[in-house]
C-alpha atoms as a PDB file:
ATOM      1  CA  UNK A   1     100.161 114.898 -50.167  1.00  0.00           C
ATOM      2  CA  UNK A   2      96.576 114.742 -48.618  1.00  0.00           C
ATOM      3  CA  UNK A   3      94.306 116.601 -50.442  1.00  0.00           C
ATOM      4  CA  UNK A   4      95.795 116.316 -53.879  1.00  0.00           C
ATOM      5  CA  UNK A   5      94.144 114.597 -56.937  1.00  0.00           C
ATOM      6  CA  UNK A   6      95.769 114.107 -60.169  1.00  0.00           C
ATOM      7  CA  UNK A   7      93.755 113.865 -63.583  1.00  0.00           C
ATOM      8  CA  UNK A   8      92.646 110.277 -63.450  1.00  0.00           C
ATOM      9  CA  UNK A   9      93.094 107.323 -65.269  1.00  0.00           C
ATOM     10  CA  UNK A  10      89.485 108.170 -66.993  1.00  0.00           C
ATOM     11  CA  UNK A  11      90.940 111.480 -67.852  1.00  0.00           C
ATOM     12  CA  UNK A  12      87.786 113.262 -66.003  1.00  0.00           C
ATOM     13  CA  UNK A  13      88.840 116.008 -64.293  1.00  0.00           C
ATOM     14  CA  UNK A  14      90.609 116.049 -60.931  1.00  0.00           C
ATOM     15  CA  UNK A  15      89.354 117.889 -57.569  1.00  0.00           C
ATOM     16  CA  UNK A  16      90.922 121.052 -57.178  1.00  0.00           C
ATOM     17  CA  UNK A  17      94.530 121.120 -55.411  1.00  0.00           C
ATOM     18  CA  UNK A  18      92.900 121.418 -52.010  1.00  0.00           C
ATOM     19  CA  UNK A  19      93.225 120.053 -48.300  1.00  0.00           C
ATOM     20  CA  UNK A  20      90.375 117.676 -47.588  1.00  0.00           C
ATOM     21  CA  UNK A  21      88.286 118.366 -44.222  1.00  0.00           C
ATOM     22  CA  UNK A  22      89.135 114.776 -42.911  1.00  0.00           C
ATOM     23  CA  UNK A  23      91.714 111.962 -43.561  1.00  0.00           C
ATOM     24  CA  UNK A  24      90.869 110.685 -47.153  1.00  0.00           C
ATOM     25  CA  UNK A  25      90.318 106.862 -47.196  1.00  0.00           C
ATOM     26  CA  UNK A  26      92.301 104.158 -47.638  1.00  0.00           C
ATOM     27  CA  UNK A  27      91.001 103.533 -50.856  1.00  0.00           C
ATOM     28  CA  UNK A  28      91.503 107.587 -52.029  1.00  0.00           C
ATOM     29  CA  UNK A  29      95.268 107.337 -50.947  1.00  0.00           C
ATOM     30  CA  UNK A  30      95.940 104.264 -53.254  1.00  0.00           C
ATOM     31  CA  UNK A  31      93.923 106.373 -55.766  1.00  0.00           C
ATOM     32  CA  UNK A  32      96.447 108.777 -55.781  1.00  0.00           C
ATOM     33  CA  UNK A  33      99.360 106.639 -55.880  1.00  0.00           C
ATOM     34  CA  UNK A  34      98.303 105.157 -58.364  1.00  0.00           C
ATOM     35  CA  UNK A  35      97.835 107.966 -60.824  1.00  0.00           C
ATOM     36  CA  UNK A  36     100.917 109.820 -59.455  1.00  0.00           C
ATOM     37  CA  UNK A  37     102.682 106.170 -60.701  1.00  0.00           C
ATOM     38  CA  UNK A  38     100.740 106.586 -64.336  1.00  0.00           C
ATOM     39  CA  UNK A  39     101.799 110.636 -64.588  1.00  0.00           C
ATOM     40  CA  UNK A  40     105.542 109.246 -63.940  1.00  0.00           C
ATOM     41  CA  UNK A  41     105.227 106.650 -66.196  1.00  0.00           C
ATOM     42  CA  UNK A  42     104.055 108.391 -68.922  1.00  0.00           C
ATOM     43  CA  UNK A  43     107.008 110.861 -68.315  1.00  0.00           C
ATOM     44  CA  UNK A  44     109.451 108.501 -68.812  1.00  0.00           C
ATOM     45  CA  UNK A  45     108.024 107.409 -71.640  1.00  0.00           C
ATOM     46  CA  UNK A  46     111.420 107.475 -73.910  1.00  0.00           C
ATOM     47  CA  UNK A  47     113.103 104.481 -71.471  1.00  0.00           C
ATOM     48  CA  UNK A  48     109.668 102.452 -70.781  1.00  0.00           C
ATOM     49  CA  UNK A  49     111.396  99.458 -72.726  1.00  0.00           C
ATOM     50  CA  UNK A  50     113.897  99.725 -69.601  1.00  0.00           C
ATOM     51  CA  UNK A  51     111.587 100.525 -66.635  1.00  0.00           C
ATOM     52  CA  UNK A  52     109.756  99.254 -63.763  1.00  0.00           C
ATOM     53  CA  UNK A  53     107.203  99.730 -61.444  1.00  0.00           C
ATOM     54  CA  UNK A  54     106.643  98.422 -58.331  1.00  0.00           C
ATOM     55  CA  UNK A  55     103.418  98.578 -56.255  1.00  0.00           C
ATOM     56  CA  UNK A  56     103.126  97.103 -52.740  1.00  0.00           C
ATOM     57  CA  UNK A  57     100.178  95.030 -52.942  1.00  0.00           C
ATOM     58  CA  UNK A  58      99.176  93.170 -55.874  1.00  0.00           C
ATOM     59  CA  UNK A  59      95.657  94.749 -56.010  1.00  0.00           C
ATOM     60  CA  UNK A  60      97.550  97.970 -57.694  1.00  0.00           C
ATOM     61  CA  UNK A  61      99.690  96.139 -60.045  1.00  0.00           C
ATOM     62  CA  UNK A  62      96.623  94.786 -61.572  1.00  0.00           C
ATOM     63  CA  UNK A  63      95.369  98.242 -61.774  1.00  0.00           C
ATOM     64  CA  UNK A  64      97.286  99.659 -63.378  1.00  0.00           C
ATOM     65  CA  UNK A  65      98.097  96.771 -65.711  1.00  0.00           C
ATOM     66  CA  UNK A  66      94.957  96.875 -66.766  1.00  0.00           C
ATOM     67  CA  UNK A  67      94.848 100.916 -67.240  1.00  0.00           C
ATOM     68  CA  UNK A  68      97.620 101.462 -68.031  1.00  0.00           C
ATOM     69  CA  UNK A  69      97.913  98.998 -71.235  1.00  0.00           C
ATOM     70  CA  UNK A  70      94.206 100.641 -72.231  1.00  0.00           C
ATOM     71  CA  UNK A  71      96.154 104.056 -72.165  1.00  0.00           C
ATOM     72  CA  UNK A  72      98.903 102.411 -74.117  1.00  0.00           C
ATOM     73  CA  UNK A  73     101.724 103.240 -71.176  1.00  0.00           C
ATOM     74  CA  UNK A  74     104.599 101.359 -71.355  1.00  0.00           C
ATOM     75  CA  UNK A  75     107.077 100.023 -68.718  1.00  0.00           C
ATOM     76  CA  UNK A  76     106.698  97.049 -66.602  1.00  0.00           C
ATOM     77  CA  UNK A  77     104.488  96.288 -63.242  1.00  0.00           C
ATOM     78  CA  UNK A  78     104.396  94.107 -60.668  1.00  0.00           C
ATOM     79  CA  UNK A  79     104.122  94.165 -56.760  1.00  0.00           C
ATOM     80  CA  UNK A  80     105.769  93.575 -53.879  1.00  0.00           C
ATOM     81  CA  UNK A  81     104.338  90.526 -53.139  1.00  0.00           C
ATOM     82  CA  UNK A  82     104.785  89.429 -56.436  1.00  0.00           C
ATOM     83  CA  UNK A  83     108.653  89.022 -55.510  1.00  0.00           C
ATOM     84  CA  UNK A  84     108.105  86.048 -53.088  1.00  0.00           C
ATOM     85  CA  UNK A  85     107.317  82.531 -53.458  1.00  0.00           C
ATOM     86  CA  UNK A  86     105.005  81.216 -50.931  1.00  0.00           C
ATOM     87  CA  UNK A  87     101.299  81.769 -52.735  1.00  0.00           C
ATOM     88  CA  UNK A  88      99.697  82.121 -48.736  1.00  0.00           C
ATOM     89  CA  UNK A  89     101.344  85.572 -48.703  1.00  0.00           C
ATOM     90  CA  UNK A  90      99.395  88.522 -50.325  1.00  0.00           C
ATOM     91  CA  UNK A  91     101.819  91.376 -49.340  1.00  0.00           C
ATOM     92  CA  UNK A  92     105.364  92.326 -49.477  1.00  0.00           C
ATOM     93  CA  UNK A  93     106.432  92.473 -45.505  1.00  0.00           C
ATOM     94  CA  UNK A  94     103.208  91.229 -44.012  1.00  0.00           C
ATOM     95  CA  UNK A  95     104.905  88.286 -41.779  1.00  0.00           C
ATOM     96  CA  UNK A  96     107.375  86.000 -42.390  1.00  0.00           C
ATOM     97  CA  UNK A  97     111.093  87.065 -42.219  1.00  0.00           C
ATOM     98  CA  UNK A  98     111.933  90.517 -43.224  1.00  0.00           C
ATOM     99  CA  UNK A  99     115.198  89.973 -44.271  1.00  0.00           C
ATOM    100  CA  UNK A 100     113.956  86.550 -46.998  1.00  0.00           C
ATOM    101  CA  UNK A 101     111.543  89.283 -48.203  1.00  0.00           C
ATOM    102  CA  UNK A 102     114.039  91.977 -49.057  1.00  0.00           C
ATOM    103  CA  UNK A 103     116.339  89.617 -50.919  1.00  0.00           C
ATOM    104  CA  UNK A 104     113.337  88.099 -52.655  1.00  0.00           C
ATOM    105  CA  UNK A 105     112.710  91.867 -53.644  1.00  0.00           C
ATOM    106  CA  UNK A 106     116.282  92.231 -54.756  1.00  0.00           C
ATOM    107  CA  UNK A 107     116.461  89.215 -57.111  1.00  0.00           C
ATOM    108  CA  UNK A 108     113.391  90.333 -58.588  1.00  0.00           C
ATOM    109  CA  UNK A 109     114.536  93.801 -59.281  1.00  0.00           C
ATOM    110  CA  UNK A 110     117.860  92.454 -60.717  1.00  0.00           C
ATOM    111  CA  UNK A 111     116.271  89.877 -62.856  1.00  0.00           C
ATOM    112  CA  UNK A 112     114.201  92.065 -64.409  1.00  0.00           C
ATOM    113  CA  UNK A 113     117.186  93.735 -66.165  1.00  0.00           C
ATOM    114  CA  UNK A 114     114.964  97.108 -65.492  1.00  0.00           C
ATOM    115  CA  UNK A 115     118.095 100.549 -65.622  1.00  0.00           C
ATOM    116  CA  UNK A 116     114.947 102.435 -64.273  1.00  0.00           C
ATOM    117  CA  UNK A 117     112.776 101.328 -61.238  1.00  0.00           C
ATOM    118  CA  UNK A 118     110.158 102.961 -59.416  1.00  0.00           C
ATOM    119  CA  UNK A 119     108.927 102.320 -56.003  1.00  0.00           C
ATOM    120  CA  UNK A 120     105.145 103.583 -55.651  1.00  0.00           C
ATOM    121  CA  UNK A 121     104.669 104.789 -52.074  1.00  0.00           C
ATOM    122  CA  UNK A 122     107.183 102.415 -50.050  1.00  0.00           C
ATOM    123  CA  UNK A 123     105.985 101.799 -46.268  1.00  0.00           C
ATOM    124  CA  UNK A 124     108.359 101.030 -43.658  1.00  0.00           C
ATOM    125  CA  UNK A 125     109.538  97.710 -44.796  1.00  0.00           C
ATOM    126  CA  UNK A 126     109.248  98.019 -48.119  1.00  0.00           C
ATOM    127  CA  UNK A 127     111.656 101.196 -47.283  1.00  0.00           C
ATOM    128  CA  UNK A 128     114.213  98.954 -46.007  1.00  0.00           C
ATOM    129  CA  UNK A 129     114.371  96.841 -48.900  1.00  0.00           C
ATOM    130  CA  UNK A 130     115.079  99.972 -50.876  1.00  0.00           C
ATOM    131  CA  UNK A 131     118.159 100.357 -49.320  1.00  0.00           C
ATOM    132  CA  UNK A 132     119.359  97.033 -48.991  1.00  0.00           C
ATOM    133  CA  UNK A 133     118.813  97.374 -52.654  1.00  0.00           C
ATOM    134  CA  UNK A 134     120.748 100.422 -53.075  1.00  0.00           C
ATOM    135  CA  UNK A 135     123.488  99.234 -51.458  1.00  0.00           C
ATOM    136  CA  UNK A 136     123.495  95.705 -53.306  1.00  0.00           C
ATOM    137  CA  UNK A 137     123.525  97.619 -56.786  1.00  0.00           C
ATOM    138  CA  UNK A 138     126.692  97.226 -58.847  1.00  0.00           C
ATOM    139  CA  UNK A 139     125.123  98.135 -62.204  1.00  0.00           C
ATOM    140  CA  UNK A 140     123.978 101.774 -63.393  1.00  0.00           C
ATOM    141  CA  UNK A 141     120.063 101.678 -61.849  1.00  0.00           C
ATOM    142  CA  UNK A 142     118.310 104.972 -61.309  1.00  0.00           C
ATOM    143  CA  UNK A 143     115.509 104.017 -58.151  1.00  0.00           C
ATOM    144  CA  UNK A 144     113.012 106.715 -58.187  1.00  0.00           C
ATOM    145  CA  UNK A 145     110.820 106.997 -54.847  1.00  0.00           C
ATOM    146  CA  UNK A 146     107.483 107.912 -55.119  1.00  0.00           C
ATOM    147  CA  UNK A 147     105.291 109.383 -52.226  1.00  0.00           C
ATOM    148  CA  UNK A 148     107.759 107.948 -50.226  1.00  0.00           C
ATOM    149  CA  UNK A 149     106.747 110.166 -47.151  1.00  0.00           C
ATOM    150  CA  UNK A 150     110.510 110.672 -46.137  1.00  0.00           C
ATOM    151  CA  UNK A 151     109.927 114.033 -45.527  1.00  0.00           C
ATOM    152  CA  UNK A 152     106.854 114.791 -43.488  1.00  0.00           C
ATOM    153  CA  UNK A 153     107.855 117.684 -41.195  1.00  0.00           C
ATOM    154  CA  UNK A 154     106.516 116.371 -37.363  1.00  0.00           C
ATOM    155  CA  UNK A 155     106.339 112.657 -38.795  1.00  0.00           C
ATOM    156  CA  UNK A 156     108.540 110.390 -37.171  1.00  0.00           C
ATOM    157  CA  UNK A 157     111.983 109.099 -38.515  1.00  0.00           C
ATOM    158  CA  UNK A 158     113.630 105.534 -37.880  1.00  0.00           C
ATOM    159  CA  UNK A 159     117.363 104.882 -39.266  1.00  0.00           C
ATOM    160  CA  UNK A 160     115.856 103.830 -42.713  1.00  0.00           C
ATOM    161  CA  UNK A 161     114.541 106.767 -43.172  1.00  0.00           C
ATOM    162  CA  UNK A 162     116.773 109.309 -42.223  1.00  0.00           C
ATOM    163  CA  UNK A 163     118.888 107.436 -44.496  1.00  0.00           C
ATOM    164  CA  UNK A 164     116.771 107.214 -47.474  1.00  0.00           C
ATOM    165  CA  UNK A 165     115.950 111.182 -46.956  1.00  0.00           C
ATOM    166  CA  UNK A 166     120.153 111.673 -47.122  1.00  0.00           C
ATOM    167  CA  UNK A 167     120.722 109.204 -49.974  1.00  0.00           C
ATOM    168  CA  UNK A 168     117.561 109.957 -52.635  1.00  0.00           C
ATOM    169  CA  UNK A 169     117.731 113.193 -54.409  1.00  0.00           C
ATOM    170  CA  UNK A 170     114.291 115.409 -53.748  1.00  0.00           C
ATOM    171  CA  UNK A 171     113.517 115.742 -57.248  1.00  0.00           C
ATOM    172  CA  UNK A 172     110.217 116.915 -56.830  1.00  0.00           C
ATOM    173  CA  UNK A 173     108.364 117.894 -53.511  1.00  0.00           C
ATOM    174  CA  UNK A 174     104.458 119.175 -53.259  1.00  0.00           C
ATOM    175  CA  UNK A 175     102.817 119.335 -49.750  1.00  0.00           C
ATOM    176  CA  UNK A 176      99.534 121.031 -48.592  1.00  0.00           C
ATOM    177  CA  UNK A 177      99.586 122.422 -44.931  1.00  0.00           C
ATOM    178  CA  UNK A 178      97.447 125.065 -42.993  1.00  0.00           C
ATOM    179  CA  UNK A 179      93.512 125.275 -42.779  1.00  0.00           C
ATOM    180  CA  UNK A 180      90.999 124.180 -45.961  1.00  0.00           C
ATOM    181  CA  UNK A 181      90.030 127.401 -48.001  1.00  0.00           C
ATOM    182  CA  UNK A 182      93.193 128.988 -46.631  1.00  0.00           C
ATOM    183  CA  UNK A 183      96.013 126.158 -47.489  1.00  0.00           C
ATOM    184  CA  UNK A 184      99.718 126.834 -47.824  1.00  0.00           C
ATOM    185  CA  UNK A 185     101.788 124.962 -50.444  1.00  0.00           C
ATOM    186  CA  UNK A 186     105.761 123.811 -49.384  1.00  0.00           C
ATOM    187  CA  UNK A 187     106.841 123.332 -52.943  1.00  0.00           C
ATOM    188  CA  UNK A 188     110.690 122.127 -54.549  1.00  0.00           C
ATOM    189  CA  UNK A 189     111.619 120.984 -57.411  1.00  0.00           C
ATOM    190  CA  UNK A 190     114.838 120.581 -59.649  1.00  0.00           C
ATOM    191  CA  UNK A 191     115.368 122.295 -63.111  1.00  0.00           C
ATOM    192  CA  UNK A 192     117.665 120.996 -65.951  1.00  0.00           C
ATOM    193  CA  UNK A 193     120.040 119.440 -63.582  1.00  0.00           C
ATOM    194  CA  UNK A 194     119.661 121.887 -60.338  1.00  0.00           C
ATOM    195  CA  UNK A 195     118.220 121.980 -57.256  1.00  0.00           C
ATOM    196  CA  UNK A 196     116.136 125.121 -56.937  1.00  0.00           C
ATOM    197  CA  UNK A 197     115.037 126.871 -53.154  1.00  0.00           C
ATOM    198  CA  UNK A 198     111.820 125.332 -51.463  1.00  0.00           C
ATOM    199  CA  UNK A 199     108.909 127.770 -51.524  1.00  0.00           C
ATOM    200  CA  UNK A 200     106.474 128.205 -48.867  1.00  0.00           C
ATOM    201  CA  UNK A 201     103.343 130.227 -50.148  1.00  0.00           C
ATOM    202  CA  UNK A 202     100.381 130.992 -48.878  1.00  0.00           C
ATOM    203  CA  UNK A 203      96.910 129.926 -51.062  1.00  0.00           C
ATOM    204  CA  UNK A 204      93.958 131.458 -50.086  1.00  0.00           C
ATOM    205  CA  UNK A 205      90.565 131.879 -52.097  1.00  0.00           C
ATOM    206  CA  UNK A 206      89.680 135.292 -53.287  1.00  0.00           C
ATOM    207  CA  UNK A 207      86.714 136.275 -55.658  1.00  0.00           C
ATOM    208  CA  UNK A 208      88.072 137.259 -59.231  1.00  0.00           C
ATOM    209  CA  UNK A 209      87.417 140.281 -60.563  1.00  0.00           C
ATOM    210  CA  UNK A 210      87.687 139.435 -64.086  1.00  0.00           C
ATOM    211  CA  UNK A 211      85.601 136.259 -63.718  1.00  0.00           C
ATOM    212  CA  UNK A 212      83.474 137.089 -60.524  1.00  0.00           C
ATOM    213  CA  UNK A 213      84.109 133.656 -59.363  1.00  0.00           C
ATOM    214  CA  UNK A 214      86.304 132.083 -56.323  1.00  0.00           C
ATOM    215  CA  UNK A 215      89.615 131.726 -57.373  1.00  0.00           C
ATOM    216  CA  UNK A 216      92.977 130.300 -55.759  1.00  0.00           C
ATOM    217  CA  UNK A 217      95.538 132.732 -55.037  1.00  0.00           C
ATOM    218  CA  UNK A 218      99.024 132.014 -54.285  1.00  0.00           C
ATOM    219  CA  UNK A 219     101.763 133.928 -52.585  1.00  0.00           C
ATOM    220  CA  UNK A 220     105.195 133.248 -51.508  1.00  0.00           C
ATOM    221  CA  UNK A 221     105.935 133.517 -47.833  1.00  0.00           C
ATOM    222  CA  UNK A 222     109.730 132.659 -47.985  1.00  0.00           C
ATOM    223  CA  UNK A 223     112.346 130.301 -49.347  1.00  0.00           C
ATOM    224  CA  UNK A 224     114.458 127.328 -47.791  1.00  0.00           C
ATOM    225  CA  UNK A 225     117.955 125.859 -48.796  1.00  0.00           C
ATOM    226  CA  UNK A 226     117.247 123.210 -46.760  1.00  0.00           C
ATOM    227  CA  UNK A 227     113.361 121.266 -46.392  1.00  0.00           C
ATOM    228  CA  UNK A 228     111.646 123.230 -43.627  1.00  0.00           C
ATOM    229  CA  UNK A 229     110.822 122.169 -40.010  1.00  0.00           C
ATOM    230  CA  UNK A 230     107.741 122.025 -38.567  1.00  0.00           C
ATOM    231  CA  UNK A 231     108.884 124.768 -36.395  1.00  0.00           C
ATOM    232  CA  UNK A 232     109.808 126.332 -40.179  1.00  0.00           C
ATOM    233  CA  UNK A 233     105.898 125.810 -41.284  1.00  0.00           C
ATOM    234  CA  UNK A 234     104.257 126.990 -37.747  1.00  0.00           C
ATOM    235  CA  UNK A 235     106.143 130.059 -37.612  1.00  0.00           C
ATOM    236  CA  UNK A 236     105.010 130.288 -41.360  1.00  0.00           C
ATOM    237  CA  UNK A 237     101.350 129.858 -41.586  1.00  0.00           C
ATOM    238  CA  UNK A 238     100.555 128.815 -37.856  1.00  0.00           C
ATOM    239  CA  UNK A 239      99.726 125.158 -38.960  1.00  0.00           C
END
């Protein structure tokens, strides 16, 4: 989500889990996919010898080659674009026939023998490659999404979406909303093996008594069964 930084690749300390006052850059956004890939990675640590991660643009795969080997992370990378043949072409989807590119993401995925693959923040074509892939699958894969954006209350939804957001599992869900200083947190997760409520708190900052200092405090607003609307976050916290 905007606004949130995880520790970095330098292992410096991240920003506080905060919305930013503008849209972060480009450059911040890849920042943070990045990392969020690296924090997965590492997780899933005990099948890296049978996973794979794929960025959409080659300038990440490099990246986090190159970090990620320093850091002694496992798994393999490579990029979108690194599933096609023409050399003119520098990103997955950017011209040329969607449909050759999905099939040249396919055979890529499949040749790499990979049980585990993960898909670092999948745009719209990229998105419908994932589920041509799904549905090409005869093998056990697991396909893990990551900032995927398929459920961005207000944002809106094309068939590939809406179908993605039905097929993938939520397995983890973190999103900022409301005012900086006064943010509210729409959080879900699932725990050994079940699917637990979404939470909507409230964060606002508050001086500590013990410490005398600002502090983030959090409380819960309500619970979901089912991800909340924006009509769900408005009536909420008024964002």
């Amino acid at each position: 989500p905007l606004g949130l930084r995880l520790y970095p690749v330098d292992g410096s300390r991240p920003d506080a889990l905060r919305l930013l006052e503008a849209e972060p850059s480009k450059e911040r956004i890849a920042e943070a996919d990045l990392n969020l890939a690296r924090v997965l990675t590492e997780m899933l640590g005990p099948v890296q010898s049978e996973l794979l991660v794929a960025f959409r643009t080659g300038k990440q795969a490099k990246a986090a080659r190159e970090a990620w080997a320093a850091a002694g992370v496992g798994g393999k990378v490579f990029a979108y674009d690194g599933a096609r043949r023409p050399a003119k072409r520098t990103a997955f989807g950017a011209g040329g026939d969607d449909a050759d590119d999905a099939e040249r993401f396919i055979k890529a995925v499949k040749d790499s023998a990979c049980s585990f693959v993960v898909v670092v923040a999948p745009r719209a074509r990229q998105l419908k490659a994932v589920a041509d892939l799904d549905t090409s699958l005869t093998g056990k894969t697991c396909i893990i999404l990551a900032n995927a954006r398929l459920r961005v209350p207000g944002a809106r939804m094309d068939a590939t979406r809406e179908k993605l957001a039905a097929l993938f599992r939520p397995a983890y869900n973190l999103q900022l909303v409301g005012q900086p200083g006064r943010e509210g947190i729409v959080f879900h997760t699932v725990r050994e093996g079940r699917t637990t409520p979404w939470v909507l708190a409230e964060r606002a900052l508050q001086v500590s008594e013990e410490s005398g200092r600002e502090e983030f405090v959090a409380k819960e607003l309500g619970t979901r069964f089912d991800p909340p609307t924006l009509a769900d976050l408005r009536e909420t916290f008024g964002a």
